[in-house]
N, C-alpha and C. Protein backbone atom coordinates (compact mmCIF):
# COMPACT_ATOMS: atom_id res chain seq x y z
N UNK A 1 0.85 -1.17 0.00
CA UNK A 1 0.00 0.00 0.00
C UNK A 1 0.89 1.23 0.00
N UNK A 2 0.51 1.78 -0.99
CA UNK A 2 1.48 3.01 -1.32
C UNK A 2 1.16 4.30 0.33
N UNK A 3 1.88 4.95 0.83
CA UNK A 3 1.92 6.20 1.77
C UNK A 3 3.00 7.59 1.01
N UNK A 4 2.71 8.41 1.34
CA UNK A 4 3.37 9.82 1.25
C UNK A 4 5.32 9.11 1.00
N UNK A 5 5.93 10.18 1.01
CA UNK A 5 6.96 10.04 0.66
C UNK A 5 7.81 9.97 2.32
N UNK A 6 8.55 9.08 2.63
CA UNK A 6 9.33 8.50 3.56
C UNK A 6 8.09 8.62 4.90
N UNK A 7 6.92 7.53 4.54
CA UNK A 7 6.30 7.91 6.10
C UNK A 7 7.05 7.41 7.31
N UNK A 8 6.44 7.77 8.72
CA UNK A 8 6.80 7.78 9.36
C UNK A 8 6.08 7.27 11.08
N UNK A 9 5.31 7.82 11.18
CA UNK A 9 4.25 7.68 12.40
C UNK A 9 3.45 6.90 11.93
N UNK A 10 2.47 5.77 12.38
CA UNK A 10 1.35 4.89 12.20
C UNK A 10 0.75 5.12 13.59
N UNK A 11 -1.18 5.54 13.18
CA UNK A 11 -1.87 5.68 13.80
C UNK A 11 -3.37 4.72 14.03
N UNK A 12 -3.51 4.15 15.22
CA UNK A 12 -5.11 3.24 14.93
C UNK A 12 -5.93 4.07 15.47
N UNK A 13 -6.94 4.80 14.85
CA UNK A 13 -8.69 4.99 15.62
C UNK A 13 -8.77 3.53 16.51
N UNK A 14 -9.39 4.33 17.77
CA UNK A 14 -10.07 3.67 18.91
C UNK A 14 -11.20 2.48 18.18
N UNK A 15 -11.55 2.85 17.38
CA UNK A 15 -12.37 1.90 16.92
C UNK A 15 -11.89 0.40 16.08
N UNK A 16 -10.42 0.85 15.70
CA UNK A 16 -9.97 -0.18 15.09
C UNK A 16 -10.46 -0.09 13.22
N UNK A 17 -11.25 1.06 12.56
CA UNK A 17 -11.78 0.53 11.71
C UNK A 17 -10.95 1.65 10.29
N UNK A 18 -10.30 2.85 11.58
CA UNK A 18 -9.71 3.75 10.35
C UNK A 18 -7.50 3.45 10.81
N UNK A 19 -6.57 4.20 9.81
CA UNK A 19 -5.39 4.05 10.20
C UNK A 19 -4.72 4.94 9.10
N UNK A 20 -4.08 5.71 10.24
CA UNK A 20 -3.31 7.06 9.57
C UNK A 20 -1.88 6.77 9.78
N UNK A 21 -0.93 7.74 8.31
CA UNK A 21 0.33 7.48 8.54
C UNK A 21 0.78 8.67 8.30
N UNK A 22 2.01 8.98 8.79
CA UNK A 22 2.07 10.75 8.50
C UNK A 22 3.73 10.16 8.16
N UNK A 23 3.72 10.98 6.74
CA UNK A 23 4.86 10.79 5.65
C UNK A 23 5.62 12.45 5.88
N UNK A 24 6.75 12.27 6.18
CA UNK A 24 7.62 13.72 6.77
C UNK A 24 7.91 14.46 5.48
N UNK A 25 8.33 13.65 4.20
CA UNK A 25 8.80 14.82 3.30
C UNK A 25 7.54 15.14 2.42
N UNK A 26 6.68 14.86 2.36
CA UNK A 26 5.10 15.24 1.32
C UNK A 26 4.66 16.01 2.19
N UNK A 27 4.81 16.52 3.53
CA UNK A 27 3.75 16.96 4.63
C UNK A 27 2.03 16.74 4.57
N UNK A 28 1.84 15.66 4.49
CA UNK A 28 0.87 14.67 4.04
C UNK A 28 0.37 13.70 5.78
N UNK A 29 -0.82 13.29 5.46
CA UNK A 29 -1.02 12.06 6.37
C UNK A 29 -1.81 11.23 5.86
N UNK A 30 -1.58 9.94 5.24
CA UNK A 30 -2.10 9.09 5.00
C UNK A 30 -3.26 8.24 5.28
N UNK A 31 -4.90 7.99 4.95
CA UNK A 31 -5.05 7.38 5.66
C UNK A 31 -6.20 6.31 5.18
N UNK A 32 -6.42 5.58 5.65
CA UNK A 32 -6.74 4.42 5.07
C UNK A 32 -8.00 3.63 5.86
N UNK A 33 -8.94 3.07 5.31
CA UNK A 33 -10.12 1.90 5.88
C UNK A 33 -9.39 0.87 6.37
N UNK A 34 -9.74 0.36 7.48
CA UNK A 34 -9.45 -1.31 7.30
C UNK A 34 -10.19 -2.12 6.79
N UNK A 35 -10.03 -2.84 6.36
CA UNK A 35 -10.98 -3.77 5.25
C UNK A 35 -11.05 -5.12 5.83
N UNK A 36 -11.47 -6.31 5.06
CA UNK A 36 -11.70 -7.43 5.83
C UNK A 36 -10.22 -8.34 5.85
N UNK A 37 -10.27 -9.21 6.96
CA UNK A 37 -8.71 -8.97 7.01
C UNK A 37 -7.94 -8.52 7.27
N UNK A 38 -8.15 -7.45 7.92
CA UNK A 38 -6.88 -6.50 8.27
C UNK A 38 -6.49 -5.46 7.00
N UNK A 39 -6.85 -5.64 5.81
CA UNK A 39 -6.14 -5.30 4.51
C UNK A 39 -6.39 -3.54 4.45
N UNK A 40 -5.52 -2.55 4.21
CA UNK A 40 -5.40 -1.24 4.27
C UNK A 40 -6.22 -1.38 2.71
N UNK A 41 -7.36 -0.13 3.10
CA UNK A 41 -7.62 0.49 1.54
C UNK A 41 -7.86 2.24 1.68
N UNK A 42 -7.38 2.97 0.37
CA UNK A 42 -7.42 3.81 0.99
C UNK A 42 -8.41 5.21 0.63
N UNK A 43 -8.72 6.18 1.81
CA UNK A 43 -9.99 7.04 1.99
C UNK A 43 -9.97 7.58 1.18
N UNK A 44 -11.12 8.57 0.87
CA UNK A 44 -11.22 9.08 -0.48
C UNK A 44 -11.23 10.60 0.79
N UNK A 45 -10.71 11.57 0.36
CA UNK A 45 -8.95 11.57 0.19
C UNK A 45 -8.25 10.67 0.48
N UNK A 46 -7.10 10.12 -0.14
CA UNK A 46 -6.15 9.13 0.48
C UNK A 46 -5.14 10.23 0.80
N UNK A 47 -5.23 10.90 1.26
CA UNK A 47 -4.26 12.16 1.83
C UNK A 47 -4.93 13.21 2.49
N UNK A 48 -4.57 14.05 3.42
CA UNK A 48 -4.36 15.37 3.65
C UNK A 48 -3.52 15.95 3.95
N UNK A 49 -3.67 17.47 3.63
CA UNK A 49 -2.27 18.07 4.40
C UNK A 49 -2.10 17.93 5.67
N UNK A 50 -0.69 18.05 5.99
CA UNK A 50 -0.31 18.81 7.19
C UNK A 50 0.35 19.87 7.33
N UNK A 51 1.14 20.30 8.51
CA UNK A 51 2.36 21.04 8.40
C UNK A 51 3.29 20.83 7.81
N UNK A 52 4.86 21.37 8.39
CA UNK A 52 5.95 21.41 7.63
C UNK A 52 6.70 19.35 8.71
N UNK A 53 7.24 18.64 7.91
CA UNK A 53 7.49 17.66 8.91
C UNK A 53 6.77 16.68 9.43
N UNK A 54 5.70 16.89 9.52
CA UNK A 54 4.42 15.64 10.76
C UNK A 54 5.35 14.69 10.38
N UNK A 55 5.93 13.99 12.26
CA UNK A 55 5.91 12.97 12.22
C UNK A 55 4.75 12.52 13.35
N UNK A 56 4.96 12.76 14.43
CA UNK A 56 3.86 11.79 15.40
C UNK A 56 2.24 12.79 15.29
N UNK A 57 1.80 11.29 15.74
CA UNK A 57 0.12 11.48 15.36
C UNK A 57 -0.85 10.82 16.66
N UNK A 58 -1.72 11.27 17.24
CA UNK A 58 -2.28 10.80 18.05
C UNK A 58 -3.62 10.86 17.99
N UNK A 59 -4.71 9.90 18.00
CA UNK A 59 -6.44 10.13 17.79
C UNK A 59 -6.87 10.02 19.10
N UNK A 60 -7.60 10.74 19.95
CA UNK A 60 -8.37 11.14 20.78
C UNK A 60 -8.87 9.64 21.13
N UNK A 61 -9.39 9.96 22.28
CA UNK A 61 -9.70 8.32 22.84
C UNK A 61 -11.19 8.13 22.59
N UNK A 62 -11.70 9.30 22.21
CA UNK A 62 -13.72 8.83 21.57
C UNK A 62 -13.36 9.17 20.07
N UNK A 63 -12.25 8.47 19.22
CA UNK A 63 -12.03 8.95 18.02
C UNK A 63 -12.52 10.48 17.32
N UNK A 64 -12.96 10.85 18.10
CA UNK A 64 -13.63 12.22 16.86
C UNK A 64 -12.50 13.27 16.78
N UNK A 65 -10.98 13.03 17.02
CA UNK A 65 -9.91 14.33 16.62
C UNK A 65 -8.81 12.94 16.39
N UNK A 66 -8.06 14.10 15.55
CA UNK A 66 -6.75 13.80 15.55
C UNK A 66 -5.61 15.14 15.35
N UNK A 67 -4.70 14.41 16.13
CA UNK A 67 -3.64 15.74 16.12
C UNK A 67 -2.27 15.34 15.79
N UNK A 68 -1.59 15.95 15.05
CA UNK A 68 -0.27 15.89 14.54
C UNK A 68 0.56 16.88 14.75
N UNK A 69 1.97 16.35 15.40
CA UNK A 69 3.31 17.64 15.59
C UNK A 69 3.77 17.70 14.21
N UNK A 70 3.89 18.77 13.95
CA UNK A 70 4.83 19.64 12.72
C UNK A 70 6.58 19.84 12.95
N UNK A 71 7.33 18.84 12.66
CA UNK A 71 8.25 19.45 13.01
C UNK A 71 9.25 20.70 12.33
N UNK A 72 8.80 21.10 11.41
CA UNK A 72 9.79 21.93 10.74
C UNK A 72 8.94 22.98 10.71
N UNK A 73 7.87 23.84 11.69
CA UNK A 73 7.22 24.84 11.37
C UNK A 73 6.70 24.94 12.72
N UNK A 74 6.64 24.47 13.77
CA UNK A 74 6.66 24.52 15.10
C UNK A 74 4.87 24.50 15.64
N UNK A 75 4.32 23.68 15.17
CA UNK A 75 2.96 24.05 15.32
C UNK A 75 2.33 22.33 15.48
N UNK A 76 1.36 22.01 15.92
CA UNK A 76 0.18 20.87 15.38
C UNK A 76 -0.79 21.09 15.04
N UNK A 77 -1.24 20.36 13.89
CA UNK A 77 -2.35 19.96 12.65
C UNK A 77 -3.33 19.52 13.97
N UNK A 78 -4.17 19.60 13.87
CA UNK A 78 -5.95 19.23 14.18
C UNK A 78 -6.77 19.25 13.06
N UNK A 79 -7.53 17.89 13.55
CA UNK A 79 -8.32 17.80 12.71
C UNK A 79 -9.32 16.78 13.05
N UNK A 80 -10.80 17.04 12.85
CA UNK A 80 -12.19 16.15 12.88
C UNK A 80 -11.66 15.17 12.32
N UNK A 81 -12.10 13.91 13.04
CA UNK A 81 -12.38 12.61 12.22
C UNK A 81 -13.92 12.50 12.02
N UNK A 82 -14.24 12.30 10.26
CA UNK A 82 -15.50 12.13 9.84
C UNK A 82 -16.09 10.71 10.31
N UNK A 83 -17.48 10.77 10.36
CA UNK A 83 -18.29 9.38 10.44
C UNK A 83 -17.54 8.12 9.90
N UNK A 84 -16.78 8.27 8.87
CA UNK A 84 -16.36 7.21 8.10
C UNK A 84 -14.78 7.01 8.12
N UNK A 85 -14.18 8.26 9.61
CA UNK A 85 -13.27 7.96 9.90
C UNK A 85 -12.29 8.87 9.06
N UNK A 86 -12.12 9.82 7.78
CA UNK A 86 -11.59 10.63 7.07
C UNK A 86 -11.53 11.73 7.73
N UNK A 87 -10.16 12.60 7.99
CA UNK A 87 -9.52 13.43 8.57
C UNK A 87 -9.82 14.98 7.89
N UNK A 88 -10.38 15.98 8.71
CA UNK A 88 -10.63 16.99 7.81
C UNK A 88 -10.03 18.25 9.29
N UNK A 89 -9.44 19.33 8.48
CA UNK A 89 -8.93 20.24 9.13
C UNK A 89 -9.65 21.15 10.16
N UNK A 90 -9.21 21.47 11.42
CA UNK A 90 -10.36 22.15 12.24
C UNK A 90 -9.69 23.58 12.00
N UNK A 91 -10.99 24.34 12.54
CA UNK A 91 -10.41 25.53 12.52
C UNK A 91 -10.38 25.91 14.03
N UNK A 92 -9.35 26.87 14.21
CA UNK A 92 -7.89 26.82 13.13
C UNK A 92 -7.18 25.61 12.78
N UNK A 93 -7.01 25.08 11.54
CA UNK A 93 -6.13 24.05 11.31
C UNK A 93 -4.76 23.88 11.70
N UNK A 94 -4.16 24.72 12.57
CA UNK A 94 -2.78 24.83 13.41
C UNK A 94 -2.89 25.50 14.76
N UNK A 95 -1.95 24.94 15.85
CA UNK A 95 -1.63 26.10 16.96
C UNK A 95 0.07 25.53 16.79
N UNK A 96 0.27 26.52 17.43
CA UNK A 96 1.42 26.87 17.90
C UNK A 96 1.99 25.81 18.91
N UNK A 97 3.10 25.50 18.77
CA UNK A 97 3.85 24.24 19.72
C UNK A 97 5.56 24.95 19.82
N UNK A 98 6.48 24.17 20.41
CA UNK A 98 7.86 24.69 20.91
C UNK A 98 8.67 24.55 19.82
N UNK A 99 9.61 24.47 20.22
CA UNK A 99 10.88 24.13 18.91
C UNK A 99 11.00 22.53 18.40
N UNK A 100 10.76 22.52 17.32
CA UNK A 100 11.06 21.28 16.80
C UNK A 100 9.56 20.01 17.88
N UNK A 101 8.53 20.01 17.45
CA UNK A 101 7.90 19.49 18.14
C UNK A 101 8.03 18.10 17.76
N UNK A 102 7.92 16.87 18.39
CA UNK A 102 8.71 15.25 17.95
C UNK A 102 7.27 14.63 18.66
N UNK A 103 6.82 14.34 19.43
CA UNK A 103 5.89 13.45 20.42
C UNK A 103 4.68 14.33 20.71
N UNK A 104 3.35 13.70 20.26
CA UNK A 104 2.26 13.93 20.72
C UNK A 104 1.16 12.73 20.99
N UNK A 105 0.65 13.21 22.44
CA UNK A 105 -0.46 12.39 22.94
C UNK A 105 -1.66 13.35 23.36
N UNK A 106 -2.66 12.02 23.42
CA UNK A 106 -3.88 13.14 24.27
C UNK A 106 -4.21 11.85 25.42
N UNK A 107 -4.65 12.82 26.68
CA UNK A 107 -4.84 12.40 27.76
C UNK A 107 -5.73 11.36 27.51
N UNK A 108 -5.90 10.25 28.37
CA UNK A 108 -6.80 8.88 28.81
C UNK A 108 -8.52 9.48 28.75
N UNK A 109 -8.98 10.98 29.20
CA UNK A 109 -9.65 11.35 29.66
C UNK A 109 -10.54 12.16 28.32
N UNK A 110 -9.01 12.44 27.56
CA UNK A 110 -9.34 13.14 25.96
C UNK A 110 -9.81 14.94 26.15
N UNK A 111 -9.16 15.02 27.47
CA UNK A 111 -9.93 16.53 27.89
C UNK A 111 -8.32 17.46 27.62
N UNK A 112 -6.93 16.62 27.37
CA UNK A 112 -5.66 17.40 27.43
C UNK A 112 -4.53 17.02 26.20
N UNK A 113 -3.60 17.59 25.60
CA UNK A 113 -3.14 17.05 24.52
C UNK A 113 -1.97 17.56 25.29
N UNK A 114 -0.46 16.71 24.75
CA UNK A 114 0.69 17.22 24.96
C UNK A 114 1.78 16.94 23.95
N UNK A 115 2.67 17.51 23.71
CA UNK A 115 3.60 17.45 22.50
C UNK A 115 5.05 17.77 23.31
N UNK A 116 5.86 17.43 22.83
CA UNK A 116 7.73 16.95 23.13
C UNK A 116 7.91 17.86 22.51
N UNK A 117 8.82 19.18 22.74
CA UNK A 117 9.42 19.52 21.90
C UNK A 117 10.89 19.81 21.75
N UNK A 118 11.44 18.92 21.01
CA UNK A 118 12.80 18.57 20.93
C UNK A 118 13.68 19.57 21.39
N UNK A 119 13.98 20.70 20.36
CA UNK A 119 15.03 21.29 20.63
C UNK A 119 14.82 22.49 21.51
N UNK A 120 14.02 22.77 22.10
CA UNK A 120 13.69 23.75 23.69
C UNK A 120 13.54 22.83 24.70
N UNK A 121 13.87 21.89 24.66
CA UNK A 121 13.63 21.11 26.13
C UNK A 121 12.26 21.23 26.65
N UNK A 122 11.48 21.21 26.35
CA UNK A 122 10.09 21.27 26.50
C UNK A 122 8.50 20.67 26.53
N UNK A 123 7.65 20.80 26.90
CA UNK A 123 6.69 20.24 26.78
C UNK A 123 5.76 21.39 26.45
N UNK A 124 4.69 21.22 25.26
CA UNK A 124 3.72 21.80 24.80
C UNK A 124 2.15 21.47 25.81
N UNK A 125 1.48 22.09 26.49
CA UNK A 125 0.44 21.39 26.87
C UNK A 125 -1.01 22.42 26.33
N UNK A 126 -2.28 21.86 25.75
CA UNK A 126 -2.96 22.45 25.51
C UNK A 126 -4.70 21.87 26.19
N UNK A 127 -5.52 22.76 26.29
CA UNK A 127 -7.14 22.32 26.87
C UNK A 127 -7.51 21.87 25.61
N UNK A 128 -8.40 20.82 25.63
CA UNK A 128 -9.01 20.54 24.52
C UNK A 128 -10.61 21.03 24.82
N UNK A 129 -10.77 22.44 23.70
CA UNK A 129 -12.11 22.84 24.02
C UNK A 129 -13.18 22.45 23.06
N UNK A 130 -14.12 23.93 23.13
CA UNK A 130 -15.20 23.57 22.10
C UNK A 130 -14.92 22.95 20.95
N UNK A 131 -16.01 22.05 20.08
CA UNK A 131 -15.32 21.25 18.84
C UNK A 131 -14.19 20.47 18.65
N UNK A 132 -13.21 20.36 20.12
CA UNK A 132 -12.21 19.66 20.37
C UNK A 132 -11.18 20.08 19.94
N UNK A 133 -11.15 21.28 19.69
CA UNK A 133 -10.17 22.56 19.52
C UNK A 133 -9.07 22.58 20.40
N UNK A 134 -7.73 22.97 20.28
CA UNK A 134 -6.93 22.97 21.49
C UNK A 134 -6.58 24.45 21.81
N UNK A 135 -5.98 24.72 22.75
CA UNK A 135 -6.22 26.01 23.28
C UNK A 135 -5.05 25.90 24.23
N UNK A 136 -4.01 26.89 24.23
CA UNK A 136 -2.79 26.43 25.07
C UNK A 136 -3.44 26.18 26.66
N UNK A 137 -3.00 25.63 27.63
CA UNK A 137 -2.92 25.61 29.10
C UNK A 137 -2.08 27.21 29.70
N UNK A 138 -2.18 27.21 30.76
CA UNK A 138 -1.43 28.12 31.28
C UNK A 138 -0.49 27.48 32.73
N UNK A 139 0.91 27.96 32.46
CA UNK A 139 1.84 28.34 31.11
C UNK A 139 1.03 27.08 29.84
N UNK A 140 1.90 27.77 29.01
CA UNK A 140 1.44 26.97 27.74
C UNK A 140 2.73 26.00 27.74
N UNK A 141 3.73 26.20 28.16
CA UNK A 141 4.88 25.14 27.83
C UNK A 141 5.87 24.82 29.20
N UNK A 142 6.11 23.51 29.46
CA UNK A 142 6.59 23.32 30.62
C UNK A 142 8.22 23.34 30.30
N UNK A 143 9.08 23.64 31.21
CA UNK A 143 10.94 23.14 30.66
C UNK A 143 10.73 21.25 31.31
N UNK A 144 11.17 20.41 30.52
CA UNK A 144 11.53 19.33 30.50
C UNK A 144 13.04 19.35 30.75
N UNK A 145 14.12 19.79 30.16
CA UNK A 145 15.21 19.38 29.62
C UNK A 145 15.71 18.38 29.05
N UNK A 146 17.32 18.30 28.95
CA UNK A 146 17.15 17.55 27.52
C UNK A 146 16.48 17.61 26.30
N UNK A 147 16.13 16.55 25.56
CA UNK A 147 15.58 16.69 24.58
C UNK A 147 14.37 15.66 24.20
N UNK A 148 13.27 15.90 24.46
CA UNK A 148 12.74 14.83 24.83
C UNK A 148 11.71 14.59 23.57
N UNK A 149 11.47 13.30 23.58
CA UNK A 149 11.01 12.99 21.79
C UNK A 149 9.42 12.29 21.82
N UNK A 150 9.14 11.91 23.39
CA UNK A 150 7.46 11.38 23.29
C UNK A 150 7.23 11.85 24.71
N UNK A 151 5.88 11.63 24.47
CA UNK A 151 4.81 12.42 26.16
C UNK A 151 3.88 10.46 26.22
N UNK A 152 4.06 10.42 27.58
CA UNK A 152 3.09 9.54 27.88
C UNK A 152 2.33 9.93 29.55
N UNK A 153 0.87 9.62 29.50
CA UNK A 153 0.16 9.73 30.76
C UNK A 153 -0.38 8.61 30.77
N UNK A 154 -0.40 8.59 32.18
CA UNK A 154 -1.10 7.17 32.50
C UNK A 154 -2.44 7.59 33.37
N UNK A 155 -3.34 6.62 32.78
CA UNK A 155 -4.79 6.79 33.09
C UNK A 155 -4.85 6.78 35.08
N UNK A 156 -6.04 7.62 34.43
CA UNK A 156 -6.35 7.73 36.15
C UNK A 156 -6.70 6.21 36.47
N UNK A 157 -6.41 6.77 38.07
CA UNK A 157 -6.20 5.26 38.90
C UNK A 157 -7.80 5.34 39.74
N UNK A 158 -8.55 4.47 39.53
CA UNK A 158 -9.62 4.08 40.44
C UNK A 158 -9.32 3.33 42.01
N UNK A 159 -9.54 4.00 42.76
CA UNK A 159 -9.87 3.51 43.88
C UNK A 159 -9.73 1.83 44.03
N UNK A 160 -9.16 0.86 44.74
CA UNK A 160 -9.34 -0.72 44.69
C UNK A 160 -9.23 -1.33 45.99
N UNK A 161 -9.24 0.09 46.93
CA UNK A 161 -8.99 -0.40 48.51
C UNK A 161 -9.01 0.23 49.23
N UNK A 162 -9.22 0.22 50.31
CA UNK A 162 -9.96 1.45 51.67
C UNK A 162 -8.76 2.44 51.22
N UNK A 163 -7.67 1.96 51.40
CA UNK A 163 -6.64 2.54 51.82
C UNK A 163 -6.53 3.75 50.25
N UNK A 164 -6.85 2.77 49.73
CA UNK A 164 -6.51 4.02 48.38
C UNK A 164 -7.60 5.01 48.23
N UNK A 165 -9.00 4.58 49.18
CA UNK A 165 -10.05 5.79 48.72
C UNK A 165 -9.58 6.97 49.73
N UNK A 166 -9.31 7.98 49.00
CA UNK A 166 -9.10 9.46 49.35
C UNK A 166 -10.00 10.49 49.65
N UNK A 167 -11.29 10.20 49.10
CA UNK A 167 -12.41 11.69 48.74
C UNK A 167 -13.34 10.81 49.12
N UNK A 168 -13.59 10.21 50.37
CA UNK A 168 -14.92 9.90 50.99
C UNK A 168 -14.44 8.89 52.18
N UNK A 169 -15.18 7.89 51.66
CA UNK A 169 -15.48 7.01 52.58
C UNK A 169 -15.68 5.43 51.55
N UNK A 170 -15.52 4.27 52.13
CA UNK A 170 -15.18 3.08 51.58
C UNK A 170 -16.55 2.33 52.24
N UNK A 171 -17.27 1.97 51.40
CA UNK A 171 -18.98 0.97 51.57
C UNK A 171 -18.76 -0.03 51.03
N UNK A 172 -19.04 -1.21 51.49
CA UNK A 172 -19.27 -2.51 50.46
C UNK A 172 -20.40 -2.82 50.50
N UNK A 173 -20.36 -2.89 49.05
CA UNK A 173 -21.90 -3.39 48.77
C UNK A 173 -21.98 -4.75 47.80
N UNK A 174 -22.47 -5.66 48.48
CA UNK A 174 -21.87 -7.34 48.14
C UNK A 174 -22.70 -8.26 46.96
N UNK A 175 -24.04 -7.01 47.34
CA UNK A 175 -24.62 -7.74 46.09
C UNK A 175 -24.19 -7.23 44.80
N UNK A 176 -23.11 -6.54 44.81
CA UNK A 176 -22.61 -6.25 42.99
C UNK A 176 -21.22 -7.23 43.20
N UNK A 177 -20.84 -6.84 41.71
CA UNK A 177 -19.56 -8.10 41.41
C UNK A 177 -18.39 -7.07 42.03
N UNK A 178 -18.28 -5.99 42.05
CA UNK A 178 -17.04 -4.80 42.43
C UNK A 178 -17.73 -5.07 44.36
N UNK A 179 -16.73 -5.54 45.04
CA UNK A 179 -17.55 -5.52 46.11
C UNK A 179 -17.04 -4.53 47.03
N UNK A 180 -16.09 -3.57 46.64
CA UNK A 180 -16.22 -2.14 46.91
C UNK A 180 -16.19 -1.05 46.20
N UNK A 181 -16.99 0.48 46.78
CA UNK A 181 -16.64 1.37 45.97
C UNK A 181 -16.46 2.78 47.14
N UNK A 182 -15.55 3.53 46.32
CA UNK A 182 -14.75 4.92 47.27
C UNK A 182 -15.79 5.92 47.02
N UNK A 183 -16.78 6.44 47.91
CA UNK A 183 -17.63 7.67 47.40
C UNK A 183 -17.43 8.67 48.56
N UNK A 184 -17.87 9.77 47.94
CA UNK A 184 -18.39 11.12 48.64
C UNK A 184 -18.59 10.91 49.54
N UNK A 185 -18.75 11.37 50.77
CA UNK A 185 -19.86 12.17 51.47
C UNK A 185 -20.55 13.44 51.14
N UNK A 186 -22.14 13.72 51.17
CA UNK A 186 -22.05 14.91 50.72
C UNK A 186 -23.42 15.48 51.85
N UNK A 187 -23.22 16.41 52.66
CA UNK A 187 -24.40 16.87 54.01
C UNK A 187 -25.19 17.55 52.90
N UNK A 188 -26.68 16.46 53.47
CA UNK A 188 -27.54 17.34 52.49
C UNK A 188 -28.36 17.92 53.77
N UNK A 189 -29.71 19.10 53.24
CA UNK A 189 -29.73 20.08 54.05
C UNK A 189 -30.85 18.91 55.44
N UNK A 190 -31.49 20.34 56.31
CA UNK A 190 -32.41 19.64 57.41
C UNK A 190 -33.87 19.37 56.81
């Protein structure tokens, strides 16, 4: 299956049913159906743009975005994923990221995006708002040092034992299969 010129990043939708590749010298992202079998075919576009560079690519954890670092123009691509899984540009189709941006993820939660950026020692962090738009954080960029080339978060941790519930109080309740859970307290009125 033919991709852009020297790709680079390979991406799966949460769903398993779409798969993007982002090719560094076409500034292109590839992307393709899965078909039966596993077999790549590809979307009508079988391309879109990107920035200057895209190599890493990350799809939102309820598939409906995807975002790509630019590395030779300092910014990431956003963009809607359609019903049928085809990548279309949001507006604005760019923000702004650090020097040389290399690594992007979006949070477990899909509410935060973050990007590596190589040559400032840095981390890019942005809100993911209306339309799933990103929107810097404040600060907008953390110092990492070094040079750091991927972002990973690890999903929030649920409660699994008295000891770990923090924000209430620990009930068992035996007729479910979870035979505990960490809740609130909350004083309601007289």
């Amino acid at each position: 299956m033919a991709t852009g010129a020297f790709p680079f990043w390979v991406a799966v939708s949460p769903d398993g049913r779409s798969v993007y590749v982002t090719s560094i010298q076409d500034d292109t992202v590839s992307q393709y159906d899965v078909g039966a079998g596993g077999a790549l075919l590809p979307k009508s576009p079988a391309t879109v743009a990107a920035g200057a560079a895209p190599d890493g690519l990350a799809v939102s954890p309820d598939g409906g975005s995807a975002y790509v670092d630019n590395g030779n123009n300092d910014s990431v691509s956003q963009y809607d994923v359609g019903p049928r899984g085809a990548l279309s540009p949001k507006s604005p189709a760019t923000v702004p990221a650090g020097a040389d941006p290399v690594g992007v993820t979006v949070s477990p939660d899909g509410q935060s995006v973050y990007v590596a950026n190589f040559f400032d020692g840095s981390l890019s962090q942005y809100d993911v708002g209306p339309r799933r738009a990103l929107s810097p954080k404040s600060p907008a960029t953390v110092v990492t040092g070094g040079t750091p080339q991927q972002v990973a978060v690890t999903p929030a941790q649920v409660p699994a034992s008295k000891e770990q519930c923090k924000n209430g109080g620990w009930r068992s309740f035996p007729q479910f299969k979870n035979e505990g859970l960490c809740i609130a307290f909350v004083n309601r009125g007289p």
